[in-house]
N, C-alpha and C. Protein backbone atom coordinates (compact mmCIF):
# COMPACT_ATOMS: atom_id res chain seq x y z
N UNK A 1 0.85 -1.20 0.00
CA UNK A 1 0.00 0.00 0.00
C UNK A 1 0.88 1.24 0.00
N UNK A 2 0.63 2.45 -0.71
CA UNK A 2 1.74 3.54 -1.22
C UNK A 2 0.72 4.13 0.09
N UNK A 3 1.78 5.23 0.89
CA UNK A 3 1.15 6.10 1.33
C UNK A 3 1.01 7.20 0.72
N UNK A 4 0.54 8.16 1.22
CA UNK A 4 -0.17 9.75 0.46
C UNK A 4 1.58 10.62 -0.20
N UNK A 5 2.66 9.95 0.57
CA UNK A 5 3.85 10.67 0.32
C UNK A 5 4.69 9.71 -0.44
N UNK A 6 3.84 8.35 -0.23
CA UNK A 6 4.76 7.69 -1.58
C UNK A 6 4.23 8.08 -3.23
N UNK A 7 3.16 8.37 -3.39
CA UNK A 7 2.16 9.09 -4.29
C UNK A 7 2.96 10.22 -4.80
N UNK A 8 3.51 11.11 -3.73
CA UNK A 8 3.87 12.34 -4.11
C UNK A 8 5.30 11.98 -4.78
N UNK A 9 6.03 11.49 -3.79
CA UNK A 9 7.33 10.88 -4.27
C UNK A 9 7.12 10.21 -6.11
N UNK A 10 6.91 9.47 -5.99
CA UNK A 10 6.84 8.62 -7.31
C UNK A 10 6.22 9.64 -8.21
N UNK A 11 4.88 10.44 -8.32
CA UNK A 11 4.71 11.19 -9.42
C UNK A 11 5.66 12.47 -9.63
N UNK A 12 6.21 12.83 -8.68
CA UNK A 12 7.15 13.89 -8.86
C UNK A 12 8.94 13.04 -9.49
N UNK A 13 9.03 12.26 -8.89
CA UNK A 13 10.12 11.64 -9.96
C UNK A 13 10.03 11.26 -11.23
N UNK A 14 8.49 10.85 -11.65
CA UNK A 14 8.04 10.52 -12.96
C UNK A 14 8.43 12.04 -13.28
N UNK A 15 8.01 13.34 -13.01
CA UNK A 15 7.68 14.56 -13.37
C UNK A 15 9.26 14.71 -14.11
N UNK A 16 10.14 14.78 -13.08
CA UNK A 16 11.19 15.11 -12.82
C UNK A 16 12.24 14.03 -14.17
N UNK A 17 11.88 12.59 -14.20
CA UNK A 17 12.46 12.15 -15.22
C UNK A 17 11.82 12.49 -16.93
N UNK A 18 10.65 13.21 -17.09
CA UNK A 18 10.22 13.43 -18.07
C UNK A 18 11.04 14.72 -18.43
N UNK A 19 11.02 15.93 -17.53
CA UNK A 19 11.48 17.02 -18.03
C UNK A 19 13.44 16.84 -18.74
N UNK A 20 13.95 16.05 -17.38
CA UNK A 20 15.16 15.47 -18.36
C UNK A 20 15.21 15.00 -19.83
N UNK A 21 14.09 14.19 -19.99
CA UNK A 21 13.79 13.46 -21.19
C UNK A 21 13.73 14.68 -22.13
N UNK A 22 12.58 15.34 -21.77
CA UNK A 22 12.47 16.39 -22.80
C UNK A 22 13.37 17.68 -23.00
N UNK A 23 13.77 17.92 -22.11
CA UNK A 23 14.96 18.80 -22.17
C UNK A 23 16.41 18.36 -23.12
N UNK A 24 16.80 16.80 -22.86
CA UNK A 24 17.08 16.11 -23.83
C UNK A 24 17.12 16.08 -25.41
N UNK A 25 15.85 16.45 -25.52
CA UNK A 25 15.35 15.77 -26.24
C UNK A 25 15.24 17.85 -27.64
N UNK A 26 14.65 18.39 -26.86
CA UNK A 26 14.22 19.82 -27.15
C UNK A 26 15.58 20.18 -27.52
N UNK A 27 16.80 20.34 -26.82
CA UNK A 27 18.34 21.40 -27.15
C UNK A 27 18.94 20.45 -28.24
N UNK A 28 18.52 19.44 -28.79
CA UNK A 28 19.11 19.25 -30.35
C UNK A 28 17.81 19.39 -31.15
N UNK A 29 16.51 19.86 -30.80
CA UNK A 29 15.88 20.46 -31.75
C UNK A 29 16.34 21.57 -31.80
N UNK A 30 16.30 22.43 -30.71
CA UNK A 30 17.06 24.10 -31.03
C UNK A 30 17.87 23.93 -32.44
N UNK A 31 19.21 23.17 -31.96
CA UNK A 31 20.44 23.08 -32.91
C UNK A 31 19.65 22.64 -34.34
N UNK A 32 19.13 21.61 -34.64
CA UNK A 32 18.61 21.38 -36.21
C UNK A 32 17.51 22.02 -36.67
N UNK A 33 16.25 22.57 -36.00
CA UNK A 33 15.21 23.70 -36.35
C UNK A 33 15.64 24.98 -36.75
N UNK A 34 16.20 25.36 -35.74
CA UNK A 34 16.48 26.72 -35.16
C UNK A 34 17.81 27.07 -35.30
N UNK A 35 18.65 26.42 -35.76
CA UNK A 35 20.21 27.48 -36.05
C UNK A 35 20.32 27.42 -35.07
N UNK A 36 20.22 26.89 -33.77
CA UNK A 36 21.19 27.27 -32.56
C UNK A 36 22.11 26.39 -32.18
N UNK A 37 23.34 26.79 -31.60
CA UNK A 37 24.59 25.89 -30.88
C UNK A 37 25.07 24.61 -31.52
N UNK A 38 25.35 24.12 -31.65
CA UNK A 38 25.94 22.73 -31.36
C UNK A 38 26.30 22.57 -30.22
N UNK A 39 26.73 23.15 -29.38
CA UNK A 39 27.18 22.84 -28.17
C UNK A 39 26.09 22.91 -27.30
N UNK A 40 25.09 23.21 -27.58
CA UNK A 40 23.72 22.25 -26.77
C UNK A 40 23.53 20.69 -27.35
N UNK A 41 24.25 20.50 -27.77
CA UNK A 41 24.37 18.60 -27.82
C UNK A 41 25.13 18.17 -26.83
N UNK A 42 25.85 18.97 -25.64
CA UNK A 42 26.54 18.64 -24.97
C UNK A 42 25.57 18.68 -23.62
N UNK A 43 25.00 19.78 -23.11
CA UNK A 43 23.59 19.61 -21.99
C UNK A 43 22.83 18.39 -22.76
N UNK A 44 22.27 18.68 -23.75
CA UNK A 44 21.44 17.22 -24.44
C UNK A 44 21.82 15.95 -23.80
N UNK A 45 23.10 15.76 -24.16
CA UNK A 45 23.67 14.60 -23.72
C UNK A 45 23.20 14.33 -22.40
N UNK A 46 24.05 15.17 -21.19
CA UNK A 46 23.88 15.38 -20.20
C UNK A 46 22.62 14.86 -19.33
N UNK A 47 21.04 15.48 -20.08
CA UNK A 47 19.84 15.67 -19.56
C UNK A 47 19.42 14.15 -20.05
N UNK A 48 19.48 13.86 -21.27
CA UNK A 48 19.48 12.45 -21.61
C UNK A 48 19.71 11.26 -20.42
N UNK A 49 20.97 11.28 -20.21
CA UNK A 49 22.18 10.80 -19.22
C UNK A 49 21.20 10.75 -17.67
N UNK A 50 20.89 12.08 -17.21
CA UNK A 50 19.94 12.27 -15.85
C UNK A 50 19.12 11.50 -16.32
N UNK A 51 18.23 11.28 -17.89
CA UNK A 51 16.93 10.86 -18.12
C UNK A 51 16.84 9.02 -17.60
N UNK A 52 18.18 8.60 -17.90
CA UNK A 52 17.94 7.22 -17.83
C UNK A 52 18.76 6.46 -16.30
N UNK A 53 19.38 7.24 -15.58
CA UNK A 53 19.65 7.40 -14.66
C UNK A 53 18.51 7.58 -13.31
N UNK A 54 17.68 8.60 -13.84
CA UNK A 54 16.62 8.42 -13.10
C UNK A 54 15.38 7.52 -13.38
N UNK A 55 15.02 6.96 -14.51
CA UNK A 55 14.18 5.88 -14.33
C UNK A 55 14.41 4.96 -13.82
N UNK A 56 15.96 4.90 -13.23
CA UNK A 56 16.49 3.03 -12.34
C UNK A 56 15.76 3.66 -10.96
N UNK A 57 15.69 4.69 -10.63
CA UNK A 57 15.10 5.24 -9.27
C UNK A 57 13.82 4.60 -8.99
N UNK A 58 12.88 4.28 -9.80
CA UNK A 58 11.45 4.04 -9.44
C UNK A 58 11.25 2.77 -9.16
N UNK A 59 10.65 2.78 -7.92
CA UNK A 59 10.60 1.22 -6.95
C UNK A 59 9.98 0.33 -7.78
N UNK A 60 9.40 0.08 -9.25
CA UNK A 60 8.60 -0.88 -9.44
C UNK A 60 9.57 -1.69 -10.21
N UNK A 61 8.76 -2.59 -10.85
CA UNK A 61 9.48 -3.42 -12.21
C UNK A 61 9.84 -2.74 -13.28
N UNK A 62 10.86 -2.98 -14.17
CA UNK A 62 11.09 -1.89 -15.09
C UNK A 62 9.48 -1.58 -16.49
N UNK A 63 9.41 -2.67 -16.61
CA UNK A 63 8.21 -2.86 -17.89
C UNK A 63 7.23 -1.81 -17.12
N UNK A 64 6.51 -2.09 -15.73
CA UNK A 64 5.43 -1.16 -14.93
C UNK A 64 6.20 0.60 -15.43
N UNK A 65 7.20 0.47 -14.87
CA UNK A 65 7.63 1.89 -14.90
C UNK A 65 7.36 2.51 -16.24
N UNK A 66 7.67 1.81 -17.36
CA UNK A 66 7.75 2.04 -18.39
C UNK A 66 6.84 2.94 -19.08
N UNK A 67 5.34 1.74 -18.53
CA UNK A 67 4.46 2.03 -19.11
C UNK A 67 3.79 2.88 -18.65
N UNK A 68 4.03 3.28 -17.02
CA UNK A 68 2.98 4.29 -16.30
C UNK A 68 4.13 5.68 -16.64
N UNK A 69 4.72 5.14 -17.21
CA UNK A 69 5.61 6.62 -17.64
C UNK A 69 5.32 7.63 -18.51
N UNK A 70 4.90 6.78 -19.39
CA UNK A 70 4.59 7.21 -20.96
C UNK A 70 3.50 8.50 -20.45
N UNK A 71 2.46 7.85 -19.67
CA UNK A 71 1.34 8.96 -19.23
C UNK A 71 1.57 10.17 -18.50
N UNK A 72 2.73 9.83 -17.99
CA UNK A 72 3.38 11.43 -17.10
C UNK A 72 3.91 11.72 -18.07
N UNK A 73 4.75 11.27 -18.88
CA UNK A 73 5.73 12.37 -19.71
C UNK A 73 4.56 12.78 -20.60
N UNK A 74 3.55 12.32 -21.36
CA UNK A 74 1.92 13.20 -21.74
C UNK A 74 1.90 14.32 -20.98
N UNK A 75 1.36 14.26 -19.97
CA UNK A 75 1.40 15.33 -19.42
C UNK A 75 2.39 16.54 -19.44
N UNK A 76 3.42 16.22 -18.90
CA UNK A 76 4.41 16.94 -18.86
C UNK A 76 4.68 17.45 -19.89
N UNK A 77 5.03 17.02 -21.43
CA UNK A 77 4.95 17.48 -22.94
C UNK A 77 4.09 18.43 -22.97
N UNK A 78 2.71 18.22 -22.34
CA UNK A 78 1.53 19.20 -22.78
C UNK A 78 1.90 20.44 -21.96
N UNK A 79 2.36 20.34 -20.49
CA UNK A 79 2.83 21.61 -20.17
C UNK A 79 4.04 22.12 -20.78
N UNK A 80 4.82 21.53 -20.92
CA UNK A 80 5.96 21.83 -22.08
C UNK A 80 5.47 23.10 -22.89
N UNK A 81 4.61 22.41 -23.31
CA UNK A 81 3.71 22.99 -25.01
C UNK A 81 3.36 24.49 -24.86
N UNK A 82 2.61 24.77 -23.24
CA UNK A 82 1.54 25.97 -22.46
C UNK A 82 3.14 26.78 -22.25
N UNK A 83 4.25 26.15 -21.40
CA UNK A 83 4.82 27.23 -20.63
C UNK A 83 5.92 27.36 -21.81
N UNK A 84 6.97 26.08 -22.39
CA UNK A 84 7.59 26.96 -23.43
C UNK A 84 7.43 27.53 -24.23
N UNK A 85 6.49 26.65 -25.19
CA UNK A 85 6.11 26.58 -26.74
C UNK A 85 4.61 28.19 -26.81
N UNK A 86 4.46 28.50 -25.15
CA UNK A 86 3.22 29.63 -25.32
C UNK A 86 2.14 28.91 -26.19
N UNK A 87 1.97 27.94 -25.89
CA UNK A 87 0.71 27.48 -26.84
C UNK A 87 -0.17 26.94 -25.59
N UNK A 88 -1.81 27.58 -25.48
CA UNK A 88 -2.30 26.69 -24.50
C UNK A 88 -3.01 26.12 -25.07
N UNK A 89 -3.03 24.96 -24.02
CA UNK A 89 -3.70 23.26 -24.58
C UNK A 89 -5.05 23.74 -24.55
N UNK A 90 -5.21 22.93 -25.83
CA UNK A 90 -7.24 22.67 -26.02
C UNK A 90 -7.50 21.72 -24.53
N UNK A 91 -9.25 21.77 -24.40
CA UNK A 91 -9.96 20.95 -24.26
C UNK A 91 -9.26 19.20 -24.08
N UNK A 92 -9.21 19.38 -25.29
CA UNK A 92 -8.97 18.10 -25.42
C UNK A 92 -7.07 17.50 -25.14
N UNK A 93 -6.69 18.53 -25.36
CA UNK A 93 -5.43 18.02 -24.24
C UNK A 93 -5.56 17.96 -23.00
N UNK A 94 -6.08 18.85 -22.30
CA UNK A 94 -6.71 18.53 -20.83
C UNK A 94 -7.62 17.38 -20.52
N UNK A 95 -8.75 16.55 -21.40
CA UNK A 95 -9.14 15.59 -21.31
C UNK A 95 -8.17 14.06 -21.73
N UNK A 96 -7.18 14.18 -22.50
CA UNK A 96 -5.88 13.33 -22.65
C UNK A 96 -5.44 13.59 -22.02
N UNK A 97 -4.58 14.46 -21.40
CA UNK A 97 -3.53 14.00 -19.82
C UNK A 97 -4.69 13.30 -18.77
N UNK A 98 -6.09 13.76 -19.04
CA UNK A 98 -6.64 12.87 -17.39
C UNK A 98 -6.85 11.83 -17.79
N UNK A 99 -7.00 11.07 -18.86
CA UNK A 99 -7.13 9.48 -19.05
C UNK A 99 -5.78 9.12 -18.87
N UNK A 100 -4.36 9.54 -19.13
CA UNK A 100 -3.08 9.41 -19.28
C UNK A 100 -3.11 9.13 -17.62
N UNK A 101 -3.35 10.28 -17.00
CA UNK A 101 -2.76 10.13 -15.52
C UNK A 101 -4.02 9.10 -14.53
N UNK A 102 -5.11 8.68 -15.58
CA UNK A 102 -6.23 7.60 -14.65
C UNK A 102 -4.99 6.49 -14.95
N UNK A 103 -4.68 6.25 -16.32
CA UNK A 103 -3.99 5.25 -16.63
C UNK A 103 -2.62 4.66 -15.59
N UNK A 104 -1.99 6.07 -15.71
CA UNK A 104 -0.31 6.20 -14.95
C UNK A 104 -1.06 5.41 -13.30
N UNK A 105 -2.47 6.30 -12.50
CA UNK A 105 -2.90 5.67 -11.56
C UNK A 105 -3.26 4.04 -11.27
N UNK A 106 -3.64 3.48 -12.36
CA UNK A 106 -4.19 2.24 -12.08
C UNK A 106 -3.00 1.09 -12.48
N UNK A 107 -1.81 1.78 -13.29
CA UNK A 107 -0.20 0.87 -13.47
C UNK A 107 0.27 0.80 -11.98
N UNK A 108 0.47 2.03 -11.91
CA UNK A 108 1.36 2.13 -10.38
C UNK A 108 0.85 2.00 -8.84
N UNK A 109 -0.16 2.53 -8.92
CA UNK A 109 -0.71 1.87 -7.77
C UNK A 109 -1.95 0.87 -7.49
N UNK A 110 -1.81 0.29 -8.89
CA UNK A 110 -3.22 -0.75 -8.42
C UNK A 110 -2.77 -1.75 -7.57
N UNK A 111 -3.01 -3.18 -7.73
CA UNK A 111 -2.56 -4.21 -6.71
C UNK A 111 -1.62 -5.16 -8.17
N UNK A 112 -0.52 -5.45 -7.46
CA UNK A 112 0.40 -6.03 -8.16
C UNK A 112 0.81 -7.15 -7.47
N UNK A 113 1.50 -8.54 -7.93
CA UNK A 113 1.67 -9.41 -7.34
C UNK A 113 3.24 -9.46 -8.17
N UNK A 114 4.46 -9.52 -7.03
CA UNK A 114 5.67 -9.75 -7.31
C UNK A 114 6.21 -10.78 -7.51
């Protein structure tokens, strides 16, 4: 049984390994979109590096993690989208992150047998 602060714990590390991911993932778009740096392939690397580093952190099985992941980093992309990209989400991105995060809820903390 997760308590109310293992809840917090675990979705904030999901949070926390997505933004690596995407941060990752975003500073070699800069460089090939946008004319910027090459030497943001070097943070890239870096945030990458944190990205897979911190998914060994999460107490479950790796496949569970995997998959209740996918639905936080949804989320997280969509705020991505509002706070970098200045684009705010439709409707209907707000109704996709809450099936994403019912989903992320019923991977990670339903009842599992080890």
């Amino acid at each position: 049984m997760n308590t109310p602060l293992d809840v917090i714990r675990i979705l904030g590390l999901f949070g926390l390994t997505a933004v690596a991911e995407i941060v990752g993932c975003y500073l070699p778009y800069l460089w090939i979109k946008e004319d910027k740096s090459i030497w943001l392939l070097i943070p890239a690397a870096c945030s990458l590096a944190l990205f897979v580093w911190l998914l060994t952190l999460h107490p479950q099985a790796a496949g569970r993690v995997y998959a209740a992941y996918g639905g936080v980093y949804i989320s997280v992309a969509i705020l991505w989208l509002w706070i970098v990209d200045a684009i705010k989400p439709t409707m209907t991105d707000f109704i996709g992150v809450s099936i994403c995060l019912v989903g992320v809820s019923v991977i990670m903390f339903g009842s599992h047998q080890n």
